[in-house]
PDB file of N, CA and C in Angstrom:
ATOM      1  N   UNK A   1     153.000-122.234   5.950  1.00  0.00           N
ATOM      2  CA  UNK A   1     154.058-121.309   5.568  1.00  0.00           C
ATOM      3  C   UNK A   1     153.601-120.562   4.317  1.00  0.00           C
ATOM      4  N   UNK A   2     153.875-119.494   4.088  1.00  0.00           N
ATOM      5  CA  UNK A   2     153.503-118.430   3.171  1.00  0.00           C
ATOM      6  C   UNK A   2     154.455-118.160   2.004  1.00  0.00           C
ATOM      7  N   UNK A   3     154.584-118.670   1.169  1.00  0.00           N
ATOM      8  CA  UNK A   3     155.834-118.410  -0.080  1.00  0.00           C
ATOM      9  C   UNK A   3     155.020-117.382  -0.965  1.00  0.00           C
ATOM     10  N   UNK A   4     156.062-117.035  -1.400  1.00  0.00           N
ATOM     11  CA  UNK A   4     155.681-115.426  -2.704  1.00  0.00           C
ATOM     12  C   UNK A   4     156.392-116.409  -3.562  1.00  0.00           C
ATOM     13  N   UNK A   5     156.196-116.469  -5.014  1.00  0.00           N
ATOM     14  CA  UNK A   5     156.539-116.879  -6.148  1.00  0.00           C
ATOM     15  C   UNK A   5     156.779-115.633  -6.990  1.00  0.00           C
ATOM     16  N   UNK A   6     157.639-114.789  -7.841  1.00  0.00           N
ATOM     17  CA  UNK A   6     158.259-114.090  -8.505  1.00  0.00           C
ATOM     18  C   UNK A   6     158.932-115.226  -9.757  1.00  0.00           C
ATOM     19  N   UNK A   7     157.897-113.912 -10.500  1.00  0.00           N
ATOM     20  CA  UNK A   7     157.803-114.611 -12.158  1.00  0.00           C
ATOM     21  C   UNK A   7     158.900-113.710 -12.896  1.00  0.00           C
ATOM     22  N   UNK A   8     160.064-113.797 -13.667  1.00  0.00           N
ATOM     23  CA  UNK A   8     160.738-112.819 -14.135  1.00  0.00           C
ATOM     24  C   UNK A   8     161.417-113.209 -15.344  1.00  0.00           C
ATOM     25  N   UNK A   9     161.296-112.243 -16.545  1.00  0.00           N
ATOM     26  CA  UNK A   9     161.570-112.912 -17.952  1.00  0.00           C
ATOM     27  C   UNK A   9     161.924-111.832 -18.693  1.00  0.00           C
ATOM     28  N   UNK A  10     162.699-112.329 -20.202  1.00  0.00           N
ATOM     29  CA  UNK A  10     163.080-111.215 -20.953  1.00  0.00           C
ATOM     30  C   UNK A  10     161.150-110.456 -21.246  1.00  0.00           C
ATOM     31  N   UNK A  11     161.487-108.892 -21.207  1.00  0.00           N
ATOM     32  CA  UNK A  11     160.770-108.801 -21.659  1.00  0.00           C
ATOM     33  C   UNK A  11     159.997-108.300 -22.851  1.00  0.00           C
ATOM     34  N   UNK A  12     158.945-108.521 -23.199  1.00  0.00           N
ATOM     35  CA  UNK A  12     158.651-108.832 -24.404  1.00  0.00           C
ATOM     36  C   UNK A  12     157.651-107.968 -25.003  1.00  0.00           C
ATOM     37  N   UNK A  13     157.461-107.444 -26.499  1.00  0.00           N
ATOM     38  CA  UNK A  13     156.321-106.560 -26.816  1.00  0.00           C
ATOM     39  C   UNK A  13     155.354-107.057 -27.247  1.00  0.00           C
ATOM     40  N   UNK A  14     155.353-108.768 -27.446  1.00  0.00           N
ATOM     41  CA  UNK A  14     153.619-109.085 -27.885  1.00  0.00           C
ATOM     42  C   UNK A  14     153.066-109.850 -26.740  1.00  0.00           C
ATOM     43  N   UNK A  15     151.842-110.011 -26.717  1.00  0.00           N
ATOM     44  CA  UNK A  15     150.860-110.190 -25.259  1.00  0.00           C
ATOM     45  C   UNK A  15     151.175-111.605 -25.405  1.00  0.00           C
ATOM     46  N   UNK A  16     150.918-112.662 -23.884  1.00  0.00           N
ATOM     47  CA  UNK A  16     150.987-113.965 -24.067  1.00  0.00           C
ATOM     48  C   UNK A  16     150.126-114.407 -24.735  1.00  0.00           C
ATOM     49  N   UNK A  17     149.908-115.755 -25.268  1.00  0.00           N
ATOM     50  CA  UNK A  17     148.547-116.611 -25.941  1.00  0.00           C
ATOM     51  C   UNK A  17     147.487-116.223 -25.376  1.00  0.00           C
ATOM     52  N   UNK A  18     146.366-116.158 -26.027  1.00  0.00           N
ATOM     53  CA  UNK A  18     145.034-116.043 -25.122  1.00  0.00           C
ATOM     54  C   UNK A  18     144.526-117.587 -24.370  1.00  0.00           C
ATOM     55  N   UNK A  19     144.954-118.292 -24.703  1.00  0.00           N
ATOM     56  CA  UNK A  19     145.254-119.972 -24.174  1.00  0.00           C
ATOM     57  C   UNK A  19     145.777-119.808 -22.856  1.00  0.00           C
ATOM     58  N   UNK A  20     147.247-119.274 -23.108  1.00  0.00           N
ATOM     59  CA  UNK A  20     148.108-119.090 -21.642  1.00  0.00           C
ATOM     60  C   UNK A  20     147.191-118.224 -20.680  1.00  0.00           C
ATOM     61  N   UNK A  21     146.678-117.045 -20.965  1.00  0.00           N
ATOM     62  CA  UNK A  21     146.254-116.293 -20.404  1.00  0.00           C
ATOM     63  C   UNK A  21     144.468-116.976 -19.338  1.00  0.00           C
ATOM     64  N   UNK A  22     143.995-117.559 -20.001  1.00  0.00           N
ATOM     65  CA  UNK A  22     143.216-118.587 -20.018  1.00  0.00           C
ATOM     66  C   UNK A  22     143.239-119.686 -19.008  1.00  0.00           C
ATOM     67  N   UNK A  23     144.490-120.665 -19.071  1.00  0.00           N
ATOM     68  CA  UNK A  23     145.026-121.553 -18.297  1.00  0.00           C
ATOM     69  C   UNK A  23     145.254-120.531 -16.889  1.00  0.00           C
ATOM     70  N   UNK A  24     145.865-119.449 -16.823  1.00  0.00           N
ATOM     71  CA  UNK A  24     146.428-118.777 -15.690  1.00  0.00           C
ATOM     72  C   UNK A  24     145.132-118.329 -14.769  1.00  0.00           C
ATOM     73  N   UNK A  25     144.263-118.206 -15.929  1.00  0.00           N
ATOM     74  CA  UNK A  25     143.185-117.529 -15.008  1.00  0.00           C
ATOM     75  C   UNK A  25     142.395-118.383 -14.217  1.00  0.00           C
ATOM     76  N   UNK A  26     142.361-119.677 -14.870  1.00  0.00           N
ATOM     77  CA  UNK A  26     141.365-120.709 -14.454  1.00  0.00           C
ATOM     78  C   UNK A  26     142.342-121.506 -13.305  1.00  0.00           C
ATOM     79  N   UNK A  27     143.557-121.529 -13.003  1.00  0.00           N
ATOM     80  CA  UNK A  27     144.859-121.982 -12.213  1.00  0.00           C
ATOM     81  C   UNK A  27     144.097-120.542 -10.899  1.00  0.00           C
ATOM     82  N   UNK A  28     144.379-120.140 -11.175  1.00  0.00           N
ATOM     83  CA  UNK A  28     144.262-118.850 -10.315  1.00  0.00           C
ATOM     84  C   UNK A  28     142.700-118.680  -9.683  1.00  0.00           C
ATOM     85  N   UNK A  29     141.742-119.069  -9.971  1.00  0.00           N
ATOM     86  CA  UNK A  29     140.448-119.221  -9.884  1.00  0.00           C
ATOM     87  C   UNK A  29     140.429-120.418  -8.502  1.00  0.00           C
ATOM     88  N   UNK A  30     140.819-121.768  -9.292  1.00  0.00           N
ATOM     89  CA  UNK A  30     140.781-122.769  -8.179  1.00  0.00           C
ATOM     90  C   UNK A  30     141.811-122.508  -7.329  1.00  0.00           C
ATOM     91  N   UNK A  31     143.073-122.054  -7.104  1.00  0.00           N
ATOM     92  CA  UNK A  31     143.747-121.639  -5.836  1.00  0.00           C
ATOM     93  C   UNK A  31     143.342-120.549  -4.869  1.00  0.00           C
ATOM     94  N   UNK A  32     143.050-119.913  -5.578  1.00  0.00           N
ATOM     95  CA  UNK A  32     141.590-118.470  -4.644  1.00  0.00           C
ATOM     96  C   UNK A  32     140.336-119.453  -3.663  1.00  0.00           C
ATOM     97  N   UNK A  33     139.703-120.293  -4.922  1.00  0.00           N
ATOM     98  CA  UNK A  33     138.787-121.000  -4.242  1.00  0.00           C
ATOM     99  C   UNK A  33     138.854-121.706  -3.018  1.00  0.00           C
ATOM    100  N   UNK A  34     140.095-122.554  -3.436  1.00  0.00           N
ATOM    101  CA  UNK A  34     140.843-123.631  -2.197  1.00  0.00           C
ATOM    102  C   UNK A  34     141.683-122.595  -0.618  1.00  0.00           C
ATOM    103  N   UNK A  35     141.687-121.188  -1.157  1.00  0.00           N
ATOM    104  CA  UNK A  35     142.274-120.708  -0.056  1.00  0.00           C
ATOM    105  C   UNK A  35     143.827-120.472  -0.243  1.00  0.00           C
ATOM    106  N   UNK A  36     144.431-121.215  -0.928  1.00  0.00           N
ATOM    107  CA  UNK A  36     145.989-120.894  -1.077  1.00  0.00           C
ATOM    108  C   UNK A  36     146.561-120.005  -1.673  1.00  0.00           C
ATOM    109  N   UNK A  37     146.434-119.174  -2.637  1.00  0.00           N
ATOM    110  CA  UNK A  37     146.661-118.068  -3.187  1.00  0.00           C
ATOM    111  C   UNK A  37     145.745-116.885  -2.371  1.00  0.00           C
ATOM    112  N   UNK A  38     146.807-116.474  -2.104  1.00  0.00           N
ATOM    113  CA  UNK A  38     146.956-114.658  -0.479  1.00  0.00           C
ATOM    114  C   UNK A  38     146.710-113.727  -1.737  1.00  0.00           C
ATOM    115  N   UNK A  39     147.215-113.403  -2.658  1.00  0.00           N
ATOM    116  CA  UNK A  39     147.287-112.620  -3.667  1.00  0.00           C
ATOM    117  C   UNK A  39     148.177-112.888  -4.775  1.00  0.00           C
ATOM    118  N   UNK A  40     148.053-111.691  -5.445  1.00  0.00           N
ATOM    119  CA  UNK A  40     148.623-111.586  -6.598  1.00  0.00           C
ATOM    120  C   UNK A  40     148.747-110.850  -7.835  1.00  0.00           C
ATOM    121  N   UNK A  41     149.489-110.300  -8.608  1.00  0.00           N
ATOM    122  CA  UNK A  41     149.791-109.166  -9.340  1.00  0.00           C
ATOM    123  C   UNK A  41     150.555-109.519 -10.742  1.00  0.00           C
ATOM    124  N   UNK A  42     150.328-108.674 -11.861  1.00  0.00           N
ATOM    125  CA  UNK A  42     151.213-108.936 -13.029  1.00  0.00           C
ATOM    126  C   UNK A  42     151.837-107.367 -13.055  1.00  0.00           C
ATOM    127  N   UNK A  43     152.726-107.139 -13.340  1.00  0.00           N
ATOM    128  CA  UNK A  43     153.171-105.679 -13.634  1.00  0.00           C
ATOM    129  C   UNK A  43     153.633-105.744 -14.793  1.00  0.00           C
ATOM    130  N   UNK A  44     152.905-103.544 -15.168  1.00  0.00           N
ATOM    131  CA  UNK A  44     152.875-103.100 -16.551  1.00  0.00           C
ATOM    132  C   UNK A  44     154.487-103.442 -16.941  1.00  0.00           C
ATOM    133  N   UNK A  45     154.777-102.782 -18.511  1.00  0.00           N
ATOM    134  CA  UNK A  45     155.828-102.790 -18.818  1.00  0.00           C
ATOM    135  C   UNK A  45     156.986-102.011 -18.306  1.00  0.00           C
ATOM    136  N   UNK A  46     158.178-102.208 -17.948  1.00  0.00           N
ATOM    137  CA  UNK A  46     158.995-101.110 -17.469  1.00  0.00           C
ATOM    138  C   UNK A  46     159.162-100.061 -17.757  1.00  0.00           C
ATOM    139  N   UNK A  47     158.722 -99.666 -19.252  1.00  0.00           N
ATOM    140  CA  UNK A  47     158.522 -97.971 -19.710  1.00  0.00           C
ATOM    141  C   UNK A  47     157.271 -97.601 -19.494  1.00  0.00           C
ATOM    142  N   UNK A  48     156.686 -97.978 -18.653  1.00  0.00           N
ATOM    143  CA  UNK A  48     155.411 -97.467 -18.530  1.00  0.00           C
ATOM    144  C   UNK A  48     155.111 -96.820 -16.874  1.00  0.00           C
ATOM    145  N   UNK A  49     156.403 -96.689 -16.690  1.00  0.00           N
ATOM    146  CA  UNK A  49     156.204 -95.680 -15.533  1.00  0.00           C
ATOM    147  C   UNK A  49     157.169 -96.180 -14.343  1.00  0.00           C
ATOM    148  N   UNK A  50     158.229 -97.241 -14.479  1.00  0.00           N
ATOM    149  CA  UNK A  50     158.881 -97.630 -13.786  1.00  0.00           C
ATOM    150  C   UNK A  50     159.836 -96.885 -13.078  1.00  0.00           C
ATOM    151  N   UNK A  51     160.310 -97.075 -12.123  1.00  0.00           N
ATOM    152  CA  UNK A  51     161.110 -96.127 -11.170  1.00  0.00           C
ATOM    153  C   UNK A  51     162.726 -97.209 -10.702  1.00  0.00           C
ATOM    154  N   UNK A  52     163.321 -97.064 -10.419  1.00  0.00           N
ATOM    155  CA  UNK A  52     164.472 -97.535  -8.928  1.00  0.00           C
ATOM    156  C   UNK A  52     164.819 -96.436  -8.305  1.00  0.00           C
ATOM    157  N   UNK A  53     165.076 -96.405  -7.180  1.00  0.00           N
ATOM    158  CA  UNK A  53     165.486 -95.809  -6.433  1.00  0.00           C
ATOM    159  C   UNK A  53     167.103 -96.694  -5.730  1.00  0.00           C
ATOM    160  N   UNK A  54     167.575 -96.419  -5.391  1.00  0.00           N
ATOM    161  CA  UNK A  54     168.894 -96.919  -5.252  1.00  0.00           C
ATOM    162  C   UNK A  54     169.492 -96.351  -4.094  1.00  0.00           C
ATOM    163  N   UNK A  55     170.368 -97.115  -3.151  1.00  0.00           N
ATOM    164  CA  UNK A  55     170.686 -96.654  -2.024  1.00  0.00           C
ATOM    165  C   UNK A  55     171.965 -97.553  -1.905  1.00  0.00           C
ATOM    166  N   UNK A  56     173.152 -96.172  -1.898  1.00  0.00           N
ATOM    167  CA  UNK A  56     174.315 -96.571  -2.517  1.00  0.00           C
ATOM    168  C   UNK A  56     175.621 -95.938  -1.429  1.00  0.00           C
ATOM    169  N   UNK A  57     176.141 -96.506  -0.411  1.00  0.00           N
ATOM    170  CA  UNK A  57     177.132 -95.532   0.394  1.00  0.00           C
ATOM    171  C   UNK A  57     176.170 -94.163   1.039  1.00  0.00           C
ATOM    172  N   UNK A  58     175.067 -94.401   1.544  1.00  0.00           N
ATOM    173  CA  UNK A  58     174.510 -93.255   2.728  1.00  0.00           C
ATOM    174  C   UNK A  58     173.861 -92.257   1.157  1.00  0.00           C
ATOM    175  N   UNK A  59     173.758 -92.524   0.109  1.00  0.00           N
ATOM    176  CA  UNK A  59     173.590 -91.825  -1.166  1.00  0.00           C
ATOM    177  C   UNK A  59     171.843 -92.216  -1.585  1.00  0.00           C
ATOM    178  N   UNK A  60     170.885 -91.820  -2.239  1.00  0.00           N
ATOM    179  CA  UNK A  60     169.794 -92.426  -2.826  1.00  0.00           C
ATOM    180  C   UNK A  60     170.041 -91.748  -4.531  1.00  0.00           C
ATOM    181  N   UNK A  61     169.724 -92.564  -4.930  1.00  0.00           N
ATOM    182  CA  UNK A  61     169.797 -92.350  -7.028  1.00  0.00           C
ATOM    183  C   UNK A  61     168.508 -92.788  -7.237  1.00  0.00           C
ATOM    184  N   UNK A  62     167.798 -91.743  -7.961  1.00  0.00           N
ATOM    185  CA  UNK A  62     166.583 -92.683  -8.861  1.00  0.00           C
ATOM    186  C   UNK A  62     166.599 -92.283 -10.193  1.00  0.00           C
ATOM    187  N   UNK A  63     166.359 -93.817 -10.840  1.00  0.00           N
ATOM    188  CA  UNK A  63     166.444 -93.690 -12.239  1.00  0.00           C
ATOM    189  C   UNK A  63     165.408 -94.300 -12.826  1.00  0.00           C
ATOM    190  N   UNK A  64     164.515 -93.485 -13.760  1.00  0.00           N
ATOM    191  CA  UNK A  64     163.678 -93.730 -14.698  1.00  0.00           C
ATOM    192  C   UNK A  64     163.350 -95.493 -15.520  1.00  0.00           C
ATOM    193  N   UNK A  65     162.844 -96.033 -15.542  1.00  0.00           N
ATOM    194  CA  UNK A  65     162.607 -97.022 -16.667  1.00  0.00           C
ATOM    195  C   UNK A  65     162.927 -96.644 -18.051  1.00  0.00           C
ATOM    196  N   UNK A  66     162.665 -96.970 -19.040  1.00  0.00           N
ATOM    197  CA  UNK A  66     163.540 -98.360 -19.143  1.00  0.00           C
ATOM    198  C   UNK A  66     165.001 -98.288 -18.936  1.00  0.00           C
ATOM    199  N   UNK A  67     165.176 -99.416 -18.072  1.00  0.00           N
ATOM    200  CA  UNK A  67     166.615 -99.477 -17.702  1.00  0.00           C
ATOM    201  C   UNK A  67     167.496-100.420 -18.808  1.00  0.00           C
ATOM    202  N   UNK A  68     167.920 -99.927 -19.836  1.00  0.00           N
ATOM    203  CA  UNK A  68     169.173-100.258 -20.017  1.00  0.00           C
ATOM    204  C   UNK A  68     170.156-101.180 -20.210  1.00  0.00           C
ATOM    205  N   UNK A  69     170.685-101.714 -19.100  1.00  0.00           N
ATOM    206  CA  UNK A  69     171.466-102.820 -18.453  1.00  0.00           C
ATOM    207  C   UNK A  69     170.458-103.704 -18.302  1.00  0.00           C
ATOM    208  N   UNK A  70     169.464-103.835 -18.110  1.00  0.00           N
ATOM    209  CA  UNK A  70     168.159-105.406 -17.134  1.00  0.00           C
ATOM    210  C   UNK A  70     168.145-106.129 -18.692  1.00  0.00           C
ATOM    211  N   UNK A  71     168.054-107.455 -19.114  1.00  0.00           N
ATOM    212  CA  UNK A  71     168.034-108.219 -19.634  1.00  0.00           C
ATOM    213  C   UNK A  71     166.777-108.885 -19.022  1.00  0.00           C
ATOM    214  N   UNK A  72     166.512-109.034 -17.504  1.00  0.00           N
ATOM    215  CA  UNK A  72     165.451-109.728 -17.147  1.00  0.00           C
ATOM    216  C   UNK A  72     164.571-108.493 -16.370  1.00  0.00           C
ATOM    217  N   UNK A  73     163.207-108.681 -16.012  1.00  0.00           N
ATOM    218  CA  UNK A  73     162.758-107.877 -15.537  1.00  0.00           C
ATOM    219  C   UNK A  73     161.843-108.792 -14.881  1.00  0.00           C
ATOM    220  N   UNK A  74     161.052-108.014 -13.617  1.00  0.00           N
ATOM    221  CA  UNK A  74     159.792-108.712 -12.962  1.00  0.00           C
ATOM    222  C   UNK A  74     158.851-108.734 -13.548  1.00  0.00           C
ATOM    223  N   UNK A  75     158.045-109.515 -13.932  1.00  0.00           N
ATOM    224  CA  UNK A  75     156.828-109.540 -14.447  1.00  0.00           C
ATOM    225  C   UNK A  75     155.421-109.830 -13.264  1.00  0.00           C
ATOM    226  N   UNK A  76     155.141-110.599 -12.363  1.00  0.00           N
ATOM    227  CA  UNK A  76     154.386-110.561 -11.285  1.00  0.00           C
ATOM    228  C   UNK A  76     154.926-111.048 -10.361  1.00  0.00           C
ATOM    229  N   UNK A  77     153.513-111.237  -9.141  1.00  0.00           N
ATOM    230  CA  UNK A  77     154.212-112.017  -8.197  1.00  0.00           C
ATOM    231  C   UNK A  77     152.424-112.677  -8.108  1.00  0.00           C
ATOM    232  N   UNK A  78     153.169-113.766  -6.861  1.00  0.00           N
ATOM    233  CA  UNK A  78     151.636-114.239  -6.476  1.00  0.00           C
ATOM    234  C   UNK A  78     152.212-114.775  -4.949  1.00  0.00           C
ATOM    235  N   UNK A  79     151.114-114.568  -3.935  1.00  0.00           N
ATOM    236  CA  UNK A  79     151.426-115.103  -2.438  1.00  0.00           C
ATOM    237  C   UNK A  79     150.331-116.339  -2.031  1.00  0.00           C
ATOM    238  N   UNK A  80     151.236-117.240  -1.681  1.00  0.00           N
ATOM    239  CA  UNK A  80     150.522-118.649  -1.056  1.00  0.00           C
ATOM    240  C   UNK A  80     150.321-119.164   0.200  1.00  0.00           C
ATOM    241  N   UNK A  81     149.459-120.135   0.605  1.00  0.00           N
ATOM    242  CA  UNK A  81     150.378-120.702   1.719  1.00  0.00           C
ATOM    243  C   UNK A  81     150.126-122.075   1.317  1.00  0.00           C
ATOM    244  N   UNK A  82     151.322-122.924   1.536  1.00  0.00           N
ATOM    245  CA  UNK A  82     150.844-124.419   1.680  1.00  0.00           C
ATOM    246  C   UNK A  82     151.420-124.576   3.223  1.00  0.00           C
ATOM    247  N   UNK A  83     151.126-126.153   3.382  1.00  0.00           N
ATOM    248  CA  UNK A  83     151.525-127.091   4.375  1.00  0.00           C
ATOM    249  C   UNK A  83     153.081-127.164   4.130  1.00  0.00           C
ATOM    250  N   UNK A  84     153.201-127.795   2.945  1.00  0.00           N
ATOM    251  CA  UNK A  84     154.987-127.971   2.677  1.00  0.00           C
ATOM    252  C   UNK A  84     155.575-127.242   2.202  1.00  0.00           C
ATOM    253  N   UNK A  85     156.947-127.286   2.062  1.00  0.00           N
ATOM    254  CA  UNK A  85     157.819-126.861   1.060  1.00  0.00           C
ATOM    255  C   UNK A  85     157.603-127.964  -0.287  1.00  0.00           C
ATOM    256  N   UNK A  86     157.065-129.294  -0.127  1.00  0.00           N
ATOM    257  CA  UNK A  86     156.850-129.848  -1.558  1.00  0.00           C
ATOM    258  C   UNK A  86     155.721-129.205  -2.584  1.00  0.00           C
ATOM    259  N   UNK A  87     154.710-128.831  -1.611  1.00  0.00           N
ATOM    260  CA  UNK A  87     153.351-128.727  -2.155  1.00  0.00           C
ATOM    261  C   UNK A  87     153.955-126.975  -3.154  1.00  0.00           C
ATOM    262  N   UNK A  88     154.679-125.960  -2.350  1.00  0.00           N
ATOM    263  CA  UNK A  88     154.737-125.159  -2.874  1.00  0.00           C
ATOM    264  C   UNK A  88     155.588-125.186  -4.406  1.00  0.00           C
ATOM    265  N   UNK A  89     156.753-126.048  -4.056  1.00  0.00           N
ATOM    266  CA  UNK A  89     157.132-126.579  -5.627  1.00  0.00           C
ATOM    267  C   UNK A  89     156.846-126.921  -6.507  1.00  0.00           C
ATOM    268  N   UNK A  90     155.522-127.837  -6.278  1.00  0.00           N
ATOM    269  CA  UNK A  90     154.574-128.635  -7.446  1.00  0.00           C
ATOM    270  C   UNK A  90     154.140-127.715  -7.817  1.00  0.00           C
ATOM    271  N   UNK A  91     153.313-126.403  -6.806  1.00  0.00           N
ATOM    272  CA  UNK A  91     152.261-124.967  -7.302  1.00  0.00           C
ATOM    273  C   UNK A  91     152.880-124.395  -8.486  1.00  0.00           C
ATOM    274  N   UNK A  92     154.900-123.839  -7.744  1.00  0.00           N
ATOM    275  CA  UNK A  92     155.614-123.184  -8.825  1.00  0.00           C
ATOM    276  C   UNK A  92     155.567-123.796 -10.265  1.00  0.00           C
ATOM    277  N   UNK A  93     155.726-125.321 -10.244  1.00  0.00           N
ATOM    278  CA  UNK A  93     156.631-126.181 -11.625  1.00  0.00           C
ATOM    279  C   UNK A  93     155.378-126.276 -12.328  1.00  0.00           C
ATOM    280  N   UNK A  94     153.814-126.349 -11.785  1.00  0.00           N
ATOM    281  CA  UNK A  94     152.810-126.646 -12.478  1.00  0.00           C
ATOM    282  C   UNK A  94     152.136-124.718 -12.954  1.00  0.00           C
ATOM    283  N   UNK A  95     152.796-123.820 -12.555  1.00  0.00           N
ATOM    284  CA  UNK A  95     152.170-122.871 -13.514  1.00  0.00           C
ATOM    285  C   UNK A  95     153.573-122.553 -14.085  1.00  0.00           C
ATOM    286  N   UNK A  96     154.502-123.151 -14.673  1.00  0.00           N
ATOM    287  CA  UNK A  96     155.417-122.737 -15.037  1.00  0.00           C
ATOM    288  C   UNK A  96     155.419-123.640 -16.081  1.00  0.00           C
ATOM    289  N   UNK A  97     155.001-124.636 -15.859  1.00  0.00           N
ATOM    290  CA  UNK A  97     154.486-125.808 -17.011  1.00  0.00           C
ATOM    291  C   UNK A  97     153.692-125.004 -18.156  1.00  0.00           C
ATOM    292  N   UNK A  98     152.447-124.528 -17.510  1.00  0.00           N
ATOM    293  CA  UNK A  98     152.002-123.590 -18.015  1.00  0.00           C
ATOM    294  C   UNK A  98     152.707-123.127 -19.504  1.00  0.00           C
ATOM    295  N   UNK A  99     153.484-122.478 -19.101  1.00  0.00           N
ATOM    296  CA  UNK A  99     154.201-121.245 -19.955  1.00  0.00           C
ATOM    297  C   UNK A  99     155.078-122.018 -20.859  1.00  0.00           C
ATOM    298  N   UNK A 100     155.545-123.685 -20.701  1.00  0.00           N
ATOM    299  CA  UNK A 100     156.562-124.152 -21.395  1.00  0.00           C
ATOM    300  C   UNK A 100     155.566-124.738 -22.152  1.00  0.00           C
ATOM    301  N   UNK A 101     154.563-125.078 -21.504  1.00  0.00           N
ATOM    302  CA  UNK A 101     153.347-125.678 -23.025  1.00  0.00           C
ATOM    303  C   UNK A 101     152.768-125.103 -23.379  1.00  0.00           C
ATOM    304  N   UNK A 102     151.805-123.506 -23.235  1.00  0.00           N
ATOM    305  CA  UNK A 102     151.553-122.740 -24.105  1.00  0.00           C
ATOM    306  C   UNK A 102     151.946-121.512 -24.750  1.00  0.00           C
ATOM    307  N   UNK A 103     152.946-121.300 -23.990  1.00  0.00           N
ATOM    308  CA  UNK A 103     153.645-120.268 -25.002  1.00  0.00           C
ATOM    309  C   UNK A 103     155.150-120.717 -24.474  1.00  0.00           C
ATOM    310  N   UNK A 104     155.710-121.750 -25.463  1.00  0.00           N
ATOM    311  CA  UNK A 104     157.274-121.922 -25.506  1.00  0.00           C
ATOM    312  C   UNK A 104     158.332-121.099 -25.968  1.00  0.00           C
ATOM    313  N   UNK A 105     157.921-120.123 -26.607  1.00  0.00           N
ATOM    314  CA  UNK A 105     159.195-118.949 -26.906  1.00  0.00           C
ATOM    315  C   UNK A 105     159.389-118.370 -26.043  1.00  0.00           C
ATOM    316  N   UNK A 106     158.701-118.101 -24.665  1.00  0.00           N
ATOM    317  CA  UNK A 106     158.940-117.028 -23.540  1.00  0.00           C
ATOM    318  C   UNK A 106     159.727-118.160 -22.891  1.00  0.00           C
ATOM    319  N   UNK A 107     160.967-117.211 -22.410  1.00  0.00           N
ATOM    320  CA  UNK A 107     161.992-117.664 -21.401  1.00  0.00           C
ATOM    321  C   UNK A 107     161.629-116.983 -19.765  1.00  0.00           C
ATOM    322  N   UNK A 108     162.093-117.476 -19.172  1.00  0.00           N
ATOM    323  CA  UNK A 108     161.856-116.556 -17.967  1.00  0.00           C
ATOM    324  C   UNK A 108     161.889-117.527 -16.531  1.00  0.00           C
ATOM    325  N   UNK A 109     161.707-117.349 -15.011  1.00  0.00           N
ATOM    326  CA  UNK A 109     162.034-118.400 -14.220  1.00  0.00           C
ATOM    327  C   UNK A 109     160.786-117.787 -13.424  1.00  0.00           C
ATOM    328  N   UNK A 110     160.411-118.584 -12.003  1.00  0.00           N
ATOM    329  CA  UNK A 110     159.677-118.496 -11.085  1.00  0.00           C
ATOM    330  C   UNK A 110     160.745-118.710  -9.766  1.00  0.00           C
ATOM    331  N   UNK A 111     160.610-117.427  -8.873  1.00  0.00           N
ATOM    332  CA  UNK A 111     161.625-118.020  -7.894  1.00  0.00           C
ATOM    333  C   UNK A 111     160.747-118.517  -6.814  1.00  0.00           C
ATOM    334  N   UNK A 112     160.788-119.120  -6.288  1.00  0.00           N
ATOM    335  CA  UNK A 112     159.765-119.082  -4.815  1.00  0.00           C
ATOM    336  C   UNK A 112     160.834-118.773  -3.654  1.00  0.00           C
ATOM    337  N   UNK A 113     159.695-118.155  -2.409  1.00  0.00           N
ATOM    338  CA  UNK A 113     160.570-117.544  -1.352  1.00  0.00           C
ATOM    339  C   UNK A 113     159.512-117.954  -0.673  1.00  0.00           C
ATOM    340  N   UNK A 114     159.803-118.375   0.573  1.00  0.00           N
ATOM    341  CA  UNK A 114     159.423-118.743   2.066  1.00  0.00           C
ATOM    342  C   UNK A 114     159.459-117.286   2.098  1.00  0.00           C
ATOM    343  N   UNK A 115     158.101-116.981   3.265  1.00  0.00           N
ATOM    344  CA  UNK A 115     158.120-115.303   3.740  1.00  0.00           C
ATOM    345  C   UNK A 115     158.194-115.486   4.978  1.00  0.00           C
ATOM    346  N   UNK A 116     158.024-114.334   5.734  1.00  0.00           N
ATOM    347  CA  UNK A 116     157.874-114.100   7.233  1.00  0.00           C
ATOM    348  C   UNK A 116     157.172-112.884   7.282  1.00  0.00           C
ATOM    349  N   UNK A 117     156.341-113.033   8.205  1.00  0.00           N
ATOM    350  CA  UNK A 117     155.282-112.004   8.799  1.00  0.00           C
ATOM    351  C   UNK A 117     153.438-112.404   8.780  1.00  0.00           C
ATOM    352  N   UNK A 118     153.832-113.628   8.364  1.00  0.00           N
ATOM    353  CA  UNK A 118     152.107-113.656   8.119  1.00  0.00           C
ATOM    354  C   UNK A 118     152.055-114.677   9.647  1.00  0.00           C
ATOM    355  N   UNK A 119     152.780-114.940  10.433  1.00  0.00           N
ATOM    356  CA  UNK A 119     152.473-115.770  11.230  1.00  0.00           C
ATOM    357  C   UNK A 119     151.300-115.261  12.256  1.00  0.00           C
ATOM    358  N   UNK A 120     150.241-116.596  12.575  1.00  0.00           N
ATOM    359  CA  UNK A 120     149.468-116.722  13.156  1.00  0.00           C
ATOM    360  C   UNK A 120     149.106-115.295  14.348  1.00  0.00           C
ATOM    361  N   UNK A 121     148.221-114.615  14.715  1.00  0.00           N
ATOM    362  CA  UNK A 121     148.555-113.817  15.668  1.00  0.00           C
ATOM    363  C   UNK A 121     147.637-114.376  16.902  1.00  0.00           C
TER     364      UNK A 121
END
């Protein structure tokens, strides 16, 4: 099964630890290696070119970054596959560990999502 993990946090104007950054890369290295990490992405800041588009009653609105109202924003994503739904939890809680032991002032969550479409052809 194929889960996307979505990383999303206040966001912030100084860069993570070079430690954190470090840990993520070398996390990210051996899951590439092993095959389980499909991909993966960090995105720029929301004033740096962000868009919504909005689709509202048969209506479309698009509005510029920085938005305003968001308190939280997306920061990346990354796509997996494990065997379980356990294995993918341990993946989430152990790079999320990450972030609570090297840089503890950043708040923020990891959602994981079961996908559909990558099935076997």
């Amino acid at each position: 099964m194929h889960y996307m993990f979505l990383v999303s946090g206040v966001e912030t104007v100084t860069a993570p630890p070079q430690a954190m950054i470090d840990a993520i890369e070398e996390l990210t290295e051996k899951e590439m290696a092993a095959g389980r990490m499909k991909a993966r992405g960090g995105l720029l800041p929301v004033a740096m070119g962000a868009a919504r588009i909005e689709s509202r009653r048969g209506k479309l609105k698009m509005t510029d970054g920085p938005f305003a109202e968001t308190k939280e924003v997306l920061g990346g994503f990354s796509i997996f596959e494990f065997e379980t739904r356990e294995e993918a939890l341990a993946a989430a809680q152990q790079f999320m560990d990450l972030h609570s032991r090297l840089w503890p002032e950043w708040e923020g969550v990891c959602e994981m999502r079961p996908m559909f479409g990558f099935e076997a052809r």
